[in-house]
PDB file of N, CA and C in Angstrom:
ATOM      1  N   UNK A   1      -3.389 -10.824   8.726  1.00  0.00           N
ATOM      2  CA  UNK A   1      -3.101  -9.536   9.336  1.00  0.00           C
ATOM      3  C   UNK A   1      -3.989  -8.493   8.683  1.00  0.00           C
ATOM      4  N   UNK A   2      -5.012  -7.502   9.330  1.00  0.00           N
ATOM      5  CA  UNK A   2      -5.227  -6.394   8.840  1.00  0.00           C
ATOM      6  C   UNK A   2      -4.800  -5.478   9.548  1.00  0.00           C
ATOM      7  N   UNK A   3      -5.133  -4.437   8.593  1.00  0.00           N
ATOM      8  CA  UNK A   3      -4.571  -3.268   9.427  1.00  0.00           C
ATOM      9  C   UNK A   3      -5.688  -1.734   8.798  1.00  0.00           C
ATOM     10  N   UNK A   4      -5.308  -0.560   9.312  1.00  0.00           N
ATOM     11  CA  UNK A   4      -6.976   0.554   8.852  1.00  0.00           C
ATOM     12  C   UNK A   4      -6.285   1.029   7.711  1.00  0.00           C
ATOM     13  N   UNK A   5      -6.650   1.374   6.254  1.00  0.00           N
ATOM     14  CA  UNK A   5      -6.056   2.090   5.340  1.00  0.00           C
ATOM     15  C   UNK A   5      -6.004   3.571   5.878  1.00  0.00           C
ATOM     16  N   UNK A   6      -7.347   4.141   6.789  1.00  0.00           N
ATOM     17  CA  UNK A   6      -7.689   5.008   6.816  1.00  0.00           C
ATOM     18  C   UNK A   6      -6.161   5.577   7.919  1.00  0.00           C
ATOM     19  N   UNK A   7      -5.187   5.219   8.520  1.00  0.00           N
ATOM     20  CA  UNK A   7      -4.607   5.702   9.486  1.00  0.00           C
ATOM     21  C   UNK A   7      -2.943   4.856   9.322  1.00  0.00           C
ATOM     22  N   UNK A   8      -3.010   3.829   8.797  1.00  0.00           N
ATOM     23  CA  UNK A   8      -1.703   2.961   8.035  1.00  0.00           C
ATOM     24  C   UNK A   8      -1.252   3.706   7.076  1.00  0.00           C
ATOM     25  N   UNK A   9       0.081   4.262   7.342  1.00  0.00           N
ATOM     26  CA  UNK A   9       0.702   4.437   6.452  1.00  0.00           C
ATOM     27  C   UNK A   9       1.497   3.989   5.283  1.00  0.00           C
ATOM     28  N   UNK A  10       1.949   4.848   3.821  1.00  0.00           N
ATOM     29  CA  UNK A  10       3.090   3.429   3.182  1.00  0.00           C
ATOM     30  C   UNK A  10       3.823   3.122   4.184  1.00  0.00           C
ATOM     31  N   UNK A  11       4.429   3.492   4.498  1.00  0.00           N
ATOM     32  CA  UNK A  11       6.006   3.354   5.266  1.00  0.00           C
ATOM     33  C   UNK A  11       5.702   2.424   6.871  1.00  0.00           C
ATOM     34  N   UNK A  12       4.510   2.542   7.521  1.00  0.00           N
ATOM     35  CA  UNK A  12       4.503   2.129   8.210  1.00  0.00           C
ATOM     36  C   UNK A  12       4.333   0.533   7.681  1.00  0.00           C
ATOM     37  N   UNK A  13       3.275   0.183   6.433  1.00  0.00           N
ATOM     38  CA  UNK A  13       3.210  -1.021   6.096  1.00  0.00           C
ATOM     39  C   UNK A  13       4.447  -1.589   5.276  1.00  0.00           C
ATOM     40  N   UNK A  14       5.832  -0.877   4.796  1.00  0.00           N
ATOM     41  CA  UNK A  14       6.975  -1.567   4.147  1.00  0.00           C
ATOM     42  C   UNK A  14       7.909  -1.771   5.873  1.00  0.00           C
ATOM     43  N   UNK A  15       7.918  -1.292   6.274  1.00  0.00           N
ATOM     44  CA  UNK A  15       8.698  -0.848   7.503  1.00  0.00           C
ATOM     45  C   UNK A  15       8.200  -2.703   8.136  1.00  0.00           C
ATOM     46  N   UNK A  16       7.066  -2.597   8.627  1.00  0.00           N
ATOM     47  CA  UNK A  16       6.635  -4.046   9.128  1.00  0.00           C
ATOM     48  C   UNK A  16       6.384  -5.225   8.088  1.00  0.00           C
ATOM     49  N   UNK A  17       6.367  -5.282   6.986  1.00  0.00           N
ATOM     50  CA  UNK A  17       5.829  -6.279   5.990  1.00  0.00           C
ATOM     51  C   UNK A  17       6.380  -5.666   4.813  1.00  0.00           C
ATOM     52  N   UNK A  18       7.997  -6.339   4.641  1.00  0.00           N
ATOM     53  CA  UNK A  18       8.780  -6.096   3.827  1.00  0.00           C
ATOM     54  C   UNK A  18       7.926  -6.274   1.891  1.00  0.00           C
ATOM     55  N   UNK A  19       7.471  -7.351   1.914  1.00  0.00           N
ATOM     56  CA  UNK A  19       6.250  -8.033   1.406  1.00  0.00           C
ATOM     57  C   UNK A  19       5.439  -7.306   0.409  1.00  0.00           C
ATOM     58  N   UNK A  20       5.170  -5.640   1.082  1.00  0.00           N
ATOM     59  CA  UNK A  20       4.214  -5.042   0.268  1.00  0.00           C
ATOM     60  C   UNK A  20       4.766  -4.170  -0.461  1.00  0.00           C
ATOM     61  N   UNK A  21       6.471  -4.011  -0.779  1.00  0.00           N
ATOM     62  CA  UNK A  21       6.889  -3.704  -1.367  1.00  0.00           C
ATOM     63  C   UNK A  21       6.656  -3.682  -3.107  1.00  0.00           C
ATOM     64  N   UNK A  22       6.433  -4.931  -3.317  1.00  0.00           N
ATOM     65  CA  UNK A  22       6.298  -5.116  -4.514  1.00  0.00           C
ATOM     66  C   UNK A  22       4.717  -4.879  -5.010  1.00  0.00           C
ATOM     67  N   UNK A  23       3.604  -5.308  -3.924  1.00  0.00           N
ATOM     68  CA  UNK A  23       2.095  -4.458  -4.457  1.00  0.00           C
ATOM     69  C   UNK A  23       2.272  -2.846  -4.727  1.00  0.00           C
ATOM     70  N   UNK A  24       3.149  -2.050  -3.814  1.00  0.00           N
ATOM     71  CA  UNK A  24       3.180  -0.822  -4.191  1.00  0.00           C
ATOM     72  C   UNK A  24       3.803  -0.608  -5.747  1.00  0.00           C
ATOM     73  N   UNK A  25       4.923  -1.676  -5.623  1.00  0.00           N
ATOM     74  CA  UNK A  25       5.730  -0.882  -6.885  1.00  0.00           C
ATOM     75  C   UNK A  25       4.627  -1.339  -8.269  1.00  0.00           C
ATOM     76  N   UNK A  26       3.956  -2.351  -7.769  1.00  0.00           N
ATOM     77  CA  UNK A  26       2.583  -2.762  -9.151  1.00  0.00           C
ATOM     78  C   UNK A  26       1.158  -1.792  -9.545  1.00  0.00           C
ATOM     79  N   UNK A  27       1.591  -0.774  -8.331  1.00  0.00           N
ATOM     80  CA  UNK A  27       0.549   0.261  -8.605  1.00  0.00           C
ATOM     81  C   UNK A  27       1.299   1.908  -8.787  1.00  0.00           C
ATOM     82  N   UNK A  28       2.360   1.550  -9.205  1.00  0.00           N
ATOM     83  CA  UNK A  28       3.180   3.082  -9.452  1.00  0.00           C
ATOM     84  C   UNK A  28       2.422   3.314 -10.627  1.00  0.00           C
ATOM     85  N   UNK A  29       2.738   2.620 -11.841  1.00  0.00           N
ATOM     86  CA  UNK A  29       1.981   3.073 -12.864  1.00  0.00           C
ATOM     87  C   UNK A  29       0.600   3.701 -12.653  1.00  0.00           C
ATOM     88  N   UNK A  30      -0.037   3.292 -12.179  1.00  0.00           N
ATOM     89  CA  UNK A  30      -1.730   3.491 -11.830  1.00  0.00           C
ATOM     90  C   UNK A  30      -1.772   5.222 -11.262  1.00  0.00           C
ATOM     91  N   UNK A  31      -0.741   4.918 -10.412  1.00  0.00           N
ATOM     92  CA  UNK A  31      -0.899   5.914  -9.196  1.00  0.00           C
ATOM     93  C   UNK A  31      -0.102   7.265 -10.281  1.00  0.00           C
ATOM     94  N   UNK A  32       0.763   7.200 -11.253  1.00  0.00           N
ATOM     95  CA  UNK A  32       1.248   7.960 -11.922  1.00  0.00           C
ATOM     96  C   UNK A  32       2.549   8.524 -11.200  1.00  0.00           C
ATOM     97  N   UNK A  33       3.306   7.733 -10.192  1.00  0.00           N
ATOM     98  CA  UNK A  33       4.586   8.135  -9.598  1.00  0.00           C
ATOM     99  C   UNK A  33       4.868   6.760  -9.356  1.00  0.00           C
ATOM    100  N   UNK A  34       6.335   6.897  -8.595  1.00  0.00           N
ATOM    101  CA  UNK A  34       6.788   5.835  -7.706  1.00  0.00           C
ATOM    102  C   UNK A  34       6.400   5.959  -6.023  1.00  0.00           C
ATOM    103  N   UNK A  35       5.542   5.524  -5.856  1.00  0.00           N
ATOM    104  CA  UNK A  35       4.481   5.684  -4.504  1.00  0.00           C
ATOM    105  C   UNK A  35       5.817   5.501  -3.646  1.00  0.00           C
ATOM    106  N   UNK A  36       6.707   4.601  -3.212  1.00  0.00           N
ATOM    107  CA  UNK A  36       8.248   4.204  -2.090  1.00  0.00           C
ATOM    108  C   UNK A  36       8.670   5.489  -2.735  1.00  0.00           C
ATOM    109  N   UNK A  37       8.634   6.378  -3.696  1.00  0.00           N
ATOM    110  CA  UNK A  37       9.362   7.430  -3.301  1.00  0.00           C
ATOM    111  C   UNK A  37       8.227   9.036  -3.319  1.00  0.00           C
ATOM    112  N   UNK A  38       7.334   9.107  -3.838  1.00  0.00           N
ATOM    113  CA  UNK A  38       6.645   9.738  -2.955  1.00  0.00           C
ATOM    114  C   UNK A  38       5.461  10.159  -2.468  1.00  0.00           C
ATOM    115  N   UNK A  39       4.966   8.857  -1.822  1.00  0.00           N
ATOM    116  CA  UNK A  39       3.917   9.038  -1.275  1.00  0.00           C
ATOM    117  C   UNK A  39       4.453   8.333   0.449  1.00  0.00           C
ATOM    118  N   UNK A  40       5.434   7.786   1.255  1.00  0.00           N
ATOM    119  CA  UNK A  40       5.720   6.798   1.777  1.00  0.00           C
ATOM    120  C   UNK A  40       4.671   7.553   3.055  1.00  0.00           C
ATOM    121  N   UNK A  41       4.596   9.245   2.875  1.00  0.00           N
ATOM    122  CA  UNK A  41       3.805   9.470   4.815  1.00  0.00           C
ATOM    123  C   UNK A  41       2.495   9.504   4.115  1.00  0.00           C
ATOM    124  N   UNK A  42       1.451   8.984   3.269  1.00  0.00           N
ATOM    125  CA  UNK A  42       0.264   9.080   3.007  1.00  0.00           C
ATOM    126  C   UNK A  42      -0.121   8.249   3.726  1.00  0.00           C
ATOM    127  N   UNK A  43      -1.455   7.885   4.005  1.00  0.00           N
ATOM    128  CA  UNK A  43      -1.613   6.312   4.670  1.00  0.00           C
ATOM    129  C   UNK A  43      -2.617   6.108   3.138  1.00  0.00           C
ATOM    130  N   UNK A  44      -2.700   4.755   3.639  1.00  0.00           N
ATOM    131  CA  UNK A  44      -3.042   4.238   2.207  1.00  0.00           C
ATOM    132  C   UNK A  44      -4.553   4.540   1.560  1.00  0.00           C
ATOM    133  N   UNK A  45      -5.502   4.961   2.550  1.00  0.00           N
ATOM    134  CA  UNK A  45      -6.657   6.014   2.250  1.00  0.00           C
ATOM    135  C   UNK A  45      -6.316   7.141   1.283  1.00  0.00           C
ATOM    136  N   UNK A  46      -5.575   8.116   1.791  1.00  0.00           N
ATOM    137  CA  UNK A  46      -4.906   8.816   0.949  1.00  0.00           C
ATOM    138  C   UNK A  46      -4.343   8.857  -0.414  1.00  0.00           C
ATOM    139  N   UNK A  47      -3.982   8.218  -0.321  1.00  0.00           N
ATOM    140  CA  UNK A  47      -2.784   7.635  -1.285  1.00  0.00           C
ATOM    141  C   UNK A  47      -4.166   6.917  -2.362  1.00  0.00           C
ATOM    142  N   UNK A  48      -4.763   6.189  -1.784  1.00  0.00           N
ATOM    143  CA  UNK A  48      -6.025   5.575  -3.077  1.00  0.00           C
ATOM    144  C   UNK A  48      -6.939   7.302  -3.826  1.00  0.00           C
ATOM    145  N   UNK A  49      -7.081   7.880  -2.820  1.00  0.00           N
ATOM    146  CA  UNK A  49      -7.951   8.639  -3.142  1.00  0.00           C
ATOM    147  C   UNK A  49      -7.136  10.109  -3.703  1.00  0.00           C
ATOM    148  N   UNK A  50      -6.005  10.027  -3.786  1.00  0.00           N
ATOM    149  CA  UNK A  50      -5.493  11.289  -4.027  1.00  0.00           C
ATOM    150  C   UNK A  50      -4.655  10.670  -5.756  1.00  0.00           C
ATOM    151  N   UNK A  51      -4.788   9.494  -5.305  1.00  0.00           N
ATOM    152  CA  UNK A  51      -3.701   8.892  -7.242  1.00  0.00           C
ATOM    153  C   UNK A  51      -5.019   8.340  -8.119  1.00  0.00           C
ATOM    154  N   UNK A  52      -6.095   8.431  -7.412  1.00  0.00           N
ATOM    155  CA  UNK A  52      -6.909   7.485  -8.469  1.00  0.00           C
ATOM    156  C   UNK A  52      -7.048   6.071  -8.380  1.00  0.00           C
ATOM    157  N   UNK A  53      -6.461   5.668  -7.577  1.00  0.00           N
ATOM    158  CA  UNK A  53      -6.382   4.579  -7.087  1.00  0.00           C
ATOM    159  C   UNK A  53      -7.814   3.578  -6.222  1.00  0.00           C
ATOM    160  N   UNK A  54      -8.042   1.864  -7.057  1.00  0.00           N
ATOM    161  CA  UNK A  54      -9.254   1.379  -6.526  1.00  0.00           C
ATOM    162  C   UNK A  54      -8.340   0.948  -4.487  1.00  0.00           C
ATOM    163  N   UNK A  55      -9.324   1.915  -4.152  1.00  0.00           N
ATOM    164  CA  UNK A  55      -8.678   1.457  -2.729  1.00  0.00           C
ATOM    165  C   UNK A  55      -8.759   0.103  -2.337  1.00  0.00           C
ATOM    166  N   UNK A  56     -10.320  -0.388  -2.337  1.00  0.00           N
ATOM    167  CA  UNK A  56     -10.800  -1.208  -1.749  1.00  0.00           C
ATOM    168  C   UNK A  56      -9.402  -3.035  -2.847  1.00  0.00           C
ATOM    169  N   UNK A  57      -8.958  -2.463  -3.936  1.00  0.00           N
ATOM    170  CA  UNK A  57      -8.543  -3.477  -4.424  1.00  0.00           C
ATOM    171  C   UNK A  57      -7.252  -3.273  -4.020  1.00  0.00           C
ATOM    172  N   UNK A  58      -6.862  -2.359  -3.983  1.00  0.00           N
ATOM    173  CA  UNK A  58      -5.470  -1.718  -3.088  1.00  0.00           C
ATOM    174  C   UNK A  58      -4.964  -2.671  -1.524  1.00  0.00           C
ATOM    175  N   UNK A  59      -6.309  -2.401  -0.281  1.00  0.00           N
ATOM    176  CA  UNK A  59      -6.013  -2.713   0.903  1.00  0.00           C
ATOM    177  C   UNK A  59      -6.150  -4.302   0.523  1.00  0.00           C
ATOM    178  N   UNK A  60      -6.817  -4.923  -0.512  1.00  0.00           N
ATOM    179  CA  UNK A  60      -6.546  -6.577  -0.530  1.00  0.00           C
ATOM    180  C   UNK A  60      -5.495  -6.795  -1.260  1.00  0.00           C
ATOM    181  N   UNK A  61      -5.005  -6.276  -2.371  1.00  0.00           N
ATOM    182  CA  UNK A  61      -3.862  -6.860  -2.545  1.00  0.00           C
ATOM    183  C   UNK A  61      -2.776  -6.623  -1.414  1.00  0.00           C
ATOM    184  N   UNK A  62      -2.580  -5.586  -0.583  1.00  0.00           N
ATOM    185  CA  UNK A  62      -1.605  -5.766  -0.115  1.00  0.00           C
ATOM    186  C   UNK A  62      -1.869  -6.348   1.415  1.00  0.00           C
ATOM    187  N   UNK A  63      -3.471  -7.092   1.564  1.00  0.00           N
ATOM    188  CA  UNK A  63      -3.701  -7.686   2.795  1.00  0.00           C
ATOM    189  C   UNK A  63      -2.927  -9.555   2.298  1.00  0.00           C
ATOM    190  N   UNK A  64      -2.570  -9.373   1.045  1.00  0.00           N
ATOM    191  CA  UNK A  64      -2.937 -10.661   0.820  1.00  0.00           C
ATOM    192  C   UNK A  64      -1.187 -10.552   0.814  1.00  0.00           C
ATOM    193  N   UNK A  65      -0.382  -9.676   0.492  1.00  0.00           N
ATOM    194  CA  UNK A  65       1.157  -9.866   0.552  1.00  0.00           C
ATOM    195  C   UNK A  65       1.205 -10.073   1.990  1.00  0.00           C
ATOM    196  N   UNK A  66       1.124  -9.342   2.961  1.00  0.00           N
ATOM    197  CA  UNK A  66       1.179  -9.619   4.266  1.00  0.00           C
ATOM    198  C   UNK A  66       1.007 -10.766   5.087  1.00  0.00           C
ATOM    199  N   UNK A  67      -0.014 -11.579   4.404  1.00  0.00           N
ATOM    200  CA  UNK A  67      -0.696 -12.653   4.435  1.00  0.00           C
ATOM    201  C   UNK A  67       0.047 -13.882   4.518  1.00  0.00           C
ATOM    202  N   UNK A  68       0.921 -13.446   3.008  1.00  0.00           N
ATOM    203  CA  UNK A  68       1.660 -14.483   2.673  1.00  0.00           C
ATOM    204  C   UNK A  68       3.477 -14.649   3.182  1.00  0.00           C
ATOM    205  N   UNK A  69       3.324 -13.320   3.754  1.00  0.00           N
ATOM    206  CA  UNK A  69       4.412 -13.546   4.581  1.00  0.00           C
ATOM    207  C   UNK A  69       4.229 -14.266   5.923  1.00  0.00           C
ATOM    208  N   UNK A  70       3.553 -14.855   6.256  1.00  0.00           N
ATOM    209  CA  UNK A  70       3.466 -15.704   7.554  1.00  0.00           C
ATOM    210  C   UNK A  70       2.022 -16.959   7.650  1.00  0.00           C
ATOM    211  N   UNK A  71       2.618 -17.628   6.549  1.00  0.00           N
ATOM    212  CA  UNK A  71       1.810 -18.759   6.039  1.00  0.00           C
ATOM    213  C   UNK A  71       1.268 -19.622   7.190  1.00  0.00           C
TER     214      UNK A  71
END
């Protein structure tokens, strides 16, 4: 499954792919908050570029939770 960082939101990607729950909560530290509580209307462009965050390692880890929800 992919999907655009540039226009995907958090919430839209926990909402469909319960899954990426846990990549977000592995980048709270990074990001310097709890991103599920507040970043959930950023899309994930945002959200890399506004916390400091490596995007490009961002949209694969959580291409790869998604992934693995439908083996």
């Amino acid at each position: 499954m992919s999907f655009d960082p540039a226009t995907t939101t958090v919430l839209d990607l926990v909402a469909a792919h319960p899954a990426v729950e846990a990549v977000f909560r592995r980048y709270d530290a990074k990001a310097g908050c709890c991103i599920l509580c507040e970043a959930l209307f950023e899309t994930v462009a945002e959200l890399a570029a506004q916390r400091g965050l490596d995007a490009t390692a961002l949209t694969h880890d959580l291409s790869r939770a998604i992934d693995t929800e439908h083996p």
